[in-house]
Protein backbone atom coordinates (compact mmCIF):
# COMPACT_ATOMS: atom_id res chain seq x y z
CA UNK A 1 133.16 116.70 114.13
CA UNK A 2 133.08 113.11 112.41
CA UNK A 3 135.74 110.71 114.09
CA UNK A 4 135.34 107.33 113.63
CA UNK A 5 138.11 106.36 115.13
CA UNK A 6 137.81 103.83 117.73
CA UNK A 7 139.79 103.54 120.74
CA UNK A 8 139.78 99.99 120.26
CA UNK A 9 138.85 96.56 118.25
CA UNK A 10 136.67 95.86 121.40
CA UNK A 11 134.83 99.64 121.05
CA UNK A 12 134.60 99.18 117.66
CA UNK A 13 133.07 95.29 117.82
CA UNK A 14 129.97 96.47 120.09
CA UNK A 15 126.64 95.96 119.27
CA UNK A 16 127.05 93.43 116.77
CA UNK A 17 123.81 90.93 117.30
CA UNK A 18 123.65 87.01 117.85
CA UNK A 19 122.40 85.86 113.99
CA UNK A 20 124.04 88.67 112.25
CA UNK A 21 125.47 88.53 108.40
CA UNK A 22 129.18 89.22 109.01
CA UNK A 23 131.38 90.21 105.49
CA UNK A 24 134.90 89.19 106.46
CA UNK A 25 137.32 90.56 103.53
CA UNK A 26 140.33 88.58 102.25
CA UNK A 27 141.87 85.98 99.82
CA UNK A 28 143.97 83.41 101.12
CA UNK A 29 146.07 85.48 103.49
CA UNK A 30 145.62 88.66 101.70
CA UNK A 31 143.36 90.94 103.57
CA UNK A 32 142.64 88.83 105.97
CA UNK A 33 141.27 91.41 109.24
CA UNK A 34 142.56 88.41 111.60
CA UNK A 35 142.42 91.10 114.61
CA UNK A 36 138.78 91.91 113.72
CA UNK A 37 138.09 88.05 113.97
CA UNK A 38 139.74 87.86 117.31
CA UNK A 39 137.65 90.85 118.08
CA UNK A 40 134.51 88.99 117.07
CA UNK A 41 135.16 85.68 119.48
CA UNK A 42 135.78 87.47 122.11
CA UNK A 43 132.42 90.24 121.42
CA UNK A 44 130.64 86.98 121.50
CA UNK A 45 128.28 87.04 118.69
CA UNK A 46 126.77 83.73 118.03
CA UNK A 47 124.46 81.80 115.29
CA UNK A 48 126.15 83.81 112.73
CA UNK A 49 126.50 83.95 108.88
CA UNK A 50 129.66 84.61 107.72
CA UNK A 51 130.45 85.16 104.00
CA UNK A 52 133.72 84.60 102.74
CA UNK A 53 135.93 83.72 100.10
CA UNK A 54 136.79 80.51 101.63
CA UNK A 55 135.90 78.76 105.18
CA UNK A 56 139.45 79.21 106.68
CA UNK A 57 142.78 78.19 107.31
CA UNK A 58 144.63 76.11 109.86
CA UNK A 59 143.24 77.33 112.99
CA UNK A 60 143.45 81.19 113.28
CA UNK A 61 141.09 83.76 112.26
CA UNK A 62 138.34 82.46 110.37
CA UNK A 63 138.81 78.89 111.42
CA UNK A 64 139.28 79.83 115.26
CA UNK A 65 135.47 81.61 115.30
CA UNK A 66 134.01 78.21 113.23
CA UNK A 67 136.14 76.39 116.12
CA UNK A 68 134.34 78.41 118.80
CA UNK A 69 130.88 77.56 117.94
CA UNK A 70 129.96 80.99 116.66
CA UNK A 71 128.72 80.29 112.63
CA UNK A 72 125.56 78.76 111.94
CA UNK A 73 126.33 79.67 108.20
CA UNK A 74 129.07 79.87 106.07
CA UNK A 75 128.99 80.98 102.40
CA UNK A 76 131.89 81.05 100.62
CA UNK A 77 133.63 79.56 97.32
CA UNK A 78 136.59 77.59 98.49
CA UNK A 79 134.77 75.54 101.79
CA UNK A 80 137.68 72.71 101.26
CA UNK A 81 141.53 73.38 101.42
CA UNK A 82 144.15 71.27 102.76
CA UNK A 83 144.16 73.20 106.10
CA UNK A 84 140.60 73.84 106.43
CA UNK A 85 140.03 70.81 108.99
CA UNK A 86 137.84 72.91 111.01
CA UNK A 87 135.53 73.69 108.57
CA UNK A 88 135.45 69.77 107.35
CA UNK A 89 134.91 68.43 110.96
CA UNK A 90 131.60 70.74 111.34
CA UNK A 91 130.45 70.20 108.16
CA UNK A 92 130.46 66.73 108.09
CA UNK A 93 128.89 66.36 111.64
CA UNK A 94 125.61 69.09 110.41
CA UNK A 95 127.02 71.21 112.74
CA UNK A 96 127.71 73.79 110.14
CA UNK A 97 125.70 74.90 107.14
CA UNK A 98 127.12 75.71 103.55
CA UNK A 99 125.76 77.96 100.55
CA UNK A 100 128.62 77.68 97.99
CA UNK A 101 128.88 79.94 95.39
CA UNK A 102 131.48 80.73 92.12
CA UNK A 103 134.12 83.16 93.20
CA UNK A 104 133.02 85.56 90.52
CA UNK A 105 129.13 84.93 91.60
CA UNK A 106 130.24 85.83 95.27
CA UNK A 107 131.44 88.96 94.44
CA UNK A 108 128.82 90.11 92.13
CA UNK A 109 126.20 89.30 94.55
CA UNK A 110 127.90 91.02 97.18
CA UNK A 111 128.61 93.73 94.67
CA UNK A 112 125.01 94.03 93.62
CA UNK A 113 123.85 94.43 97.35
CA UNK A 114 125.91 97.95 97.86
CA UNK A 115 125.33 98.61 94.18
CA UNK A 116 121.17 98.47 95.05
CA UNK A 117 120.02 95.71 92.77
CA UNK A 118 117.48 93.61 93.16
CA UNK A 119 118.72 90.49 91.48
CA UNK A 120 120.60 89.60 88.40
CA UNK A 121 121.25 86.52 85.52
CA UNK A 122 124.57 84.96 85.44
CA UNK A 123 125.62 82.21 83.15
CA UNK A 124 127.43 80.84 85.59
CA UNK A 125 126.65 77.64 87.54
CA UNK A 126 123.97 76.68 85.04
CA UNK A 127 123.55 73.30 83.96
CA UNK A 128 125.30 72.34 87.46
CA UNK A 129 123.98 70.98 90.77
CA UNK A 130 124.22 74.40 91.95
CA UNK A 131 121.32 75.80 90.05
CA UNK A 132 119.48 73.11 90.81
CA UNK A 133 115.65 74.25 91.84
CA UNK A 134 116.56 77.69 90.51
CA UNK A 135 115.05 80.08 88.00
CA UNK A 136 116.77 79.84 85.03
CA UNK A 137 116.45 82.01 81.41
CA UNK A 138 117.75 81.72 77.85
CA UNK A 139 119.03 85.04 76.86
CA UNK A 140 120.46 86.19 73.27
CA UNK A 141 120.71 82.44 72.97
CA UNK A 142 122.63 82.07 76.20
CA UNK A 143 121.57 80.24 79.04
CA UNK A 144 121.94 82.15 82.88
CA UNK A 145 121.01 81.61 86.38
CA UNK A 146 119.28 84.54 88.64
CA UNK A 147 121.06 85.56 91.50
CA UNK A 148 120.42 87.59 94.39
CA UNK A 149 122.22 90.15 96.36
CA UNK A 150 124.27 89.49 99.28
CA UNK A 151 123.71 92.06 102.33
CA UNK A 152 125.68 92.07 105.40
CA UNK A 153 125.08 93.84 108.90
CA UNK A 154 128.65 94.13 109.62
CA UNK A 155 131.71 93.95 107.26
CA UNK A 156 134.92 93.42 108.70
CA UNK A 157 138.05 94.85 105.95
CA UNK A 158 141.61 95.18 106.48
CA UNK A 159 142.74 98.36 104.95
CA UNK A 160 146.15 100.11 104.33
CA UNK A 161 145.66 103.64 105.14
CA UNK A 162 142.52 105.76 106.40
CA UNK A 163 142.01 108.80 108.04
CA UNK A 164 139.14 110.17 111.12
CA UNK A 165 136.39 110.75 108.02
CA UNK A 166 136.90 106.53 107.51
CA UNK A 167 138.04 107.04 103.91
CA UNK A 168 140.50 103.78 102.68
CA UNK A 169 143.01 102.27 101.17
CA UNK A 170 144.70 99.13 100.28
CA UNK A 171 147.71 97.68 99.96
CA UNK A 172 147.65 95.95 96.71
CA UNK A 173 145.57 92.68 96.42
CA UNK A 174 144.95 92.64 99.95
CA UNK A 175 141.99 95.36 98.55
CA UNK A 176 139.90 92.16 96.85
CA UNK A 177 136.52 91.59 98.60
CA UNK A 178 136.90 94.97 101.11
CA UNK A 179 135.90 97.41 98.93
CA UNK A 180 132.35 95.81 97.96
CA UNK A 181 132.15 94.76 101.40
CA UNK A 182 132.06 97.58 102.51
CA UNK A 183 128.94 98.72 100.33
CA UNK A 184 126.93 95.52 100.93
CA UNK A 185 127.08 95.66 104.33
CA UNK A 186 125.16 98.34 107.37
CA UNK A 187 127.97 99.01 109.03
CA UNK A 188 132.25 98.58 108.58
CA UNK A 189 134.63 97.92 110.69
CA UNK A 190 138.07 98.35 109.25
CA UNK A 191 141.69 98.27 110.53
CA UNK A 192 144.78 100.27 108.87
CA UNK A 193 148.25 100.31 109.58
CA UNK A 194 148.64 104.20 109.09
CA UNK A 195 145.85 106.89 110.13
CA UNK A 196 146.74 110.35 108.64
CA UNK A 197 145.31 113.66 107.96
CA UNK A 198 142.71 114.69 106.69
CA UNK A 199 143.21 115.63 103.14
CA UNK A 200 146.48 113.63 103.13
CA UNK A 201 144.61 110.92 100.62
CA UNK A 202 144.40 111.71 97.13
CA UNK A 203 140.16 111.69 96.59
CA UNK A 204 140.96 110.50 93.45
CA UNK A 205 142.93 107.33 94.95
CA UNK A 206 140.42 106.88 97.73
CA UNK A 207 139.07 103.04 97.62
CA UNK A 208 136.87 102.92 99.77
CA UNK A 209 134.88 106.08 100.84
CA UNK A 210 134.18 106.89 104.73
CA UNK A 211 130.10 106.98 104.18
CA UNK A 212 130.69 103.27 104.01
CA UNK A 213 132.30 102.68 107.25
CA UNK A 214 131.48 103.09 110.72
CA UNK A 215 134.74 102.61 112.31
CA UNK A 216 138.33 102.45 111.99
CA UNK A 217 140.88 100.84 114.08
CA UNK A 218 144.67 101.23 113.60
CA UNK A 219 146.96 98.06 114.26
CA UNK A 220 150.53 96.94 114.55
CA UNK A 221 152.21 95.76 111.15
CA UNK A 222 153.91 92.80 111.78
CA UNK A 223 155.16 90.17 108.97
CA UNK A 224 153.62 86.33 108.60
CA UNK A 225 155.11 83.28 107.33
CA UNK A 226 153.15 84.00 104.06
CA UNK A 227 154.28 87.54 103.71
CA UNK A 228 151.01 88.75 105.02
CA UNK A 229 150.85 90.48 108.36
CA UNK A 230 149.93 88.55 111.81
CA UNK A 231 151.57 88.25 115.41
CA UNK A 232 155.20 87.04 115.11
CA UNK A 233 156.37 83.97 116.07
């Protein structure tokens, strides 16, 4: 019988290496899997690459594993935020590295990855320090930069709803980066608010189908100061 339900965030965090590619879903403070990060810092992992959209906030979730020594890596699109002090101390003492990459080039490359291509062109960047030392190609007259896939070894996704089989869903634009996450990536950890039955999600609304995740972990909704959901205050 397939069950991928883990007993826990700890269960379902095992086995994740030191120097691992970690996928951690979420824009802003939609999506965010916050307990999966916990999860993470206290799995211990270290010398890790983590790709996300930005390099966190404040200093919770993202910006508490940067805090605790655990990234050697960070690629992302939005590195510098008003809150993201952690990331800007480490930085700017070469204690953290950065690959940053356009938002739309971040998810095509991660895209590309579960989507099995090699590498693609995107006009995107070109002419800027970011192609710099990169091949380059004039197309139909248009000028593009080649980019190459982004793979993960574990994605962390917050999800809405799932069932045993690990099919998903999400709750509106919390779904952003979780979805081709979970392609890109060997194995998925995702959380939900609601387990149900199987056969109690529409396969025609299904997101994100169980062959891409390994596990699923239900949590505790609970509302944040930005409408999200965290621990209350």
């Amino acid at each position: 019988m397939i069950d991928k339900i883990a007993p826990s965030i700890a269960d379902a965090m095992s086995g994740i290496q030191d120097g691992a590619t970690v996928l951690i879903g979420g824009f802003g403070t939609a999506g965010i899997p916050l307990e999966l990060i916990d999860g993470l810092i206290e799995q211990g992992a270290r010398d890790l690459t983590v790709v996300n959209n930005n390099a966190g906030n404040g200093e919770t979730g993202l910006a508490a594993l940067l805090k605790a020594g655990r990234v050697r890596k960070i690629i992302c699109s939005f590195p510098r935020q008003v809150d993201s002090q952690i990331f800007d101390g480490l930085y700017r003492s070469g204690k953290l590295e950065l690959e940053l990459v356009p938002q739309g080039n971040l998810a095509e490359r991660i895209r590309a990855a579960g989507a099995g291509i090699g590498a693609f062109f995107c006009p995107t960047g070109y002419g800027t320090e970011l192609a710099k030392g990169r091949e380059t190609r004039e197309i139909g007259g248009k000028h593009y930069v080649l980019e190459y896939p982004i793979y993960g070894d574990v994605a962390l996704v917050k999800a809405e709803t799932g069932d045993r089989w690990g099919n998903l869903n999400y709750r509106m634009a919390a779904r952003n980066f979780g979805p081709v996450m979970a392609m890109a990536s060997k194995k998925t950890i995702a959380t939900v608010h609601e387990i149900v039955e199987l056969g109690a999600l529409d396969p025609e609304s299904i997101v994100t189908p169980g062959v891409f995740v390994k596990h699923v972990v239900k949590i505790d909704r609970v509302a944040t100061q930005a409408g999200g959901f965290k621990k209350a205050a």
